[in-house]
Protein backbone atom coordinates (compact mmCIF):
# COMPACT_ATOMS: atom_id res chain seq x y z
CA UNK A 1 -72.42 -22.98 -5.45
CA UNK A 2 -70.42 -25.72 -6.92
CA UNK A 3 -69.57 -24.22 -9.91
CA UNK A 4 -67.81 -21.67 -7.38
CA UNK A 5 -66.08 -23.84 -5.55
CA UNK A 6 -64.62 -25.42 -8.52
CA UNK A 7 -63.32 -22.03 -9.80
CA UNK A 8 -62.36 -21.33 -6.62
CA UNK A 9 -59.99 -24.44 -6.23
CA UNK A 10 -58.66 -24.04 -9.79
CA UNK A 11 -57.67 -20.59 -8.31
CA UNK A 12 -56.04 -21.46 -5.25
CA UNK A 13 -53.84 -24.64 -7.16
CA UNK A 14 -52.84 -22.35 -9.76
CA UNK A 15 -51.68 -20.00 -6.70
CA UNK A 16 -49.94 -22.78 -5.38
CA UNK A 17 -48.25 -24.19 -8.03
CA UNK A 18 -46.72 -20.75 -9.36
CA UNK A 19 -45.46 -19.93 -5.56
CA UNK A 20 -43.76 -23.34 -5.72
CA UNK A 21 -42.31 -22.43 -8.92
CA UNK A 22 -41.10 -19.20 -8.63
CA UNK A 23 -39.51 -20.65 -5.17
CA UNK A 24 -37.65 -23.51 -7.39
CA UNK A 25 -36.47 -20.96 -9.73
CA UNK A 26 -35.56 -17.77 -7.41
CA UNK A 27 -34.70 -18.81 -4.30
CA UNK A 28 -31.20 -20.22 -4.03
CA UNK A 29 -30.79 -23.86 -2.33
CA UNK A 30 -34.46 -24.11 -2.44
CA UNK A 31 -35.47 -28.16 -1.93
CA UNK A 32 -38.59 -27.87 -1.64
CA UNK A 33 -38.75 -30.65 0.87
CA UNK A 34 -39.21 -28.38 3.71
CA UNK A 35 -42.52 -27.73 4.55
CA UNK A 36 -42.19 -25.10 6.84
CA UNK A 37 -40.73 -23.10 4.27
CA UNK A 38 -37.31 -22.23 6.53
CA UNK A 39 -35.30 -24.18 4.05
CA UNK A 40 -33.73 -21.10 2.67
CA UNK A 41 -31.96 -19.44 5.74
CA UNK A 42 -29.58 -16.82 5.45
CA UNK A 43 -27.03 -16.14 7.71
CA UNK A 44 -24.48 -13.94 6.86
CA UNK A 45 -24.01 -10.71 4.80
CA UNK A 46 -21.93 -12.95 1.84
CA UNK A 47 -25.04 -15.26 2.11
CA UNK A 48 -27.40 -12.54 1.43
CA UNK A 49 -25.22 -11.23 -1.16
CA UNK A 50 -25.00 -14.04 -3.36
CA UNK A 51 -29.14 -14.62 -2.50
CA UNK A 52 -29.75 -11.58 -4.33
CA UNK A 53 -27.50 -12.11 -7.53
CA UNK A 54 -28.96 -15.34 -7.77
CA UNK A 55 -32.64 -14.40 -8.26
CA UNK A 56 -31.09 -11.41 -10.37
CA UNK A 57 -29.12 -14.30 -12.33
CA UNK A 58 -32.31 -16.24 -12.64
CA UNK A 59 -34.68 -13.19 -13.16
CA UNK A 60 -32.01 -12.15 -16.18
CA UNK A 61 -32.33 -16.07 -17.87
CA UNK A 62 -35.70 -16.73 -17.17
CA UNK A 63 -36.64 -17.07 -20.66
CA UNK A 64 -34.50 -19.89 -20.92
CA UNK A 65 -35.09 -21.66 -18.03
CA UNK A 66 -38.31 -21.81 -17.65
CA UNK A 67 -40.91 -24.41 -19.11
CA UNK A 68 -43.72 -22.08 -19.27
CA UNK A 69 -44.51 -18.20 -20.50
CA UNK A 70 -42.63 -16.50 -17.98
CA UNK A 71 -40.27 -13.95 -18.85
CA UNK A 72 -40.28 -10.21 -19.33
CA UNK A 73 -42.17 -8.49 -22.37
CA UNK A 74 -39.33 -6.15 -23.19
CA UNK A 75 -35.38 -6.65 -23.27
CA UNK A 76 -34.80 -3.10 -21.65
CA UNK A 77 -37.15 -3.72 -18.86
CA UNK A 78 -35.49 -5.89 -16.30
CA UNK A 79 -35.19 -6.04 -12.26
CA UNK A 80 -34.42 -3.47 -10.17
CA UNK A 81 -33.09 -3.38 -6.92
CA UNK A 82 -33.78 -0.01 -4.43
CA UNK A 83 -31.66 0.12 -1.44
CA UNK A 84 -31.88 2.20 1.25
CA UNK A 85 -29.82 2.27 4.37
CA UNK A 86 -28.12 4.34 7.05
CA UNK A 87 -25.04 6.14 6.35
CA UNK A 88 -23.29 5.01 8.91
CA UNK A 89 -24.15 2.44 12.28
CA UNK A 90 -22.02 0.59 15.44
CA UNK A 91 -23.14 -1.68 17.45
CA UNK A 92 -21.21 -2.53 21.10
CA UNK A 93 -21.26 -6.15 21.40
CA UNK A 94 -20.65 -5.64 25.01
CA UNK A 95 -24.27 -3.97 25.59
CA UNK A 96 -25.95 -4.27 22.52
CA UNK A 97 -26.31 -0.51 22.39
CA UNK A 98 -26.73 0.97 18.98
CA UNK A 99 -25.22 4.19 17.92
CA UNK A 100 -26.85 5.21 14.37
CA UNK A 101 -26.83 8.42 12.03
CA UNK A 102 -30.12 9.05 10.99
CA UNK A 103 -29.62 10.34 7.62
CA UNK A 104 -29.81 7.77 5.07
CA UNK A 105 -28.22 6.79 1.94
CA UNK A 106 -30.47 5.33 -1.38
């Protein structure tokens, strides 16, 4: 039983550690001071823009940045980003009513 919980641990703090890491290294403006984990807020659309070509940034140099083995096996293998959206959407400010077209865009 103790042998378990020992393995255990060692599995939970290397958990740990990585999600701290990867949050230093992909999430833009991370402190890591925050506790409650909020300390990368987004806000508006430029904000989430320049969020996502960050980690992309990152993601692209990790092999350079980073201390340990992380990085991607092959050079033509890389990150890629699926959106999927509404073609087209208004919203009334005046009673938050919503007036979508269902078919979607990818």
């Amino acid at each position: 039983l103790v042998f378990f919980g020992l393995s255990n641990q060692l599995v939970v703090s290397f958990k740990e550690e990585n999600t701290v890491a990867f949050k230093h290294l992909f999430l833009k403006g991370y402190s890591g001071t925050d506790e409650d984990d909020y300390s990368c807020s987004i806000y508006t659309q430029q904000d989430a823009y320049d969020s996502i070509f960050y980690v992309i940034n990152q993601y692209r140099n990790l092999k350079n940045i980073s201390l340990g083995t992380l990085g991607y096996e092959r050079e033509e293998s890389g990150l890629k980003i699926c959106k999927q959206q509404y073609k087209r959407g208004t919203m009334l400010p005046s009673n938050d009513s919503l007036n979508i077209d269902v078919s979607t865009e990818t």
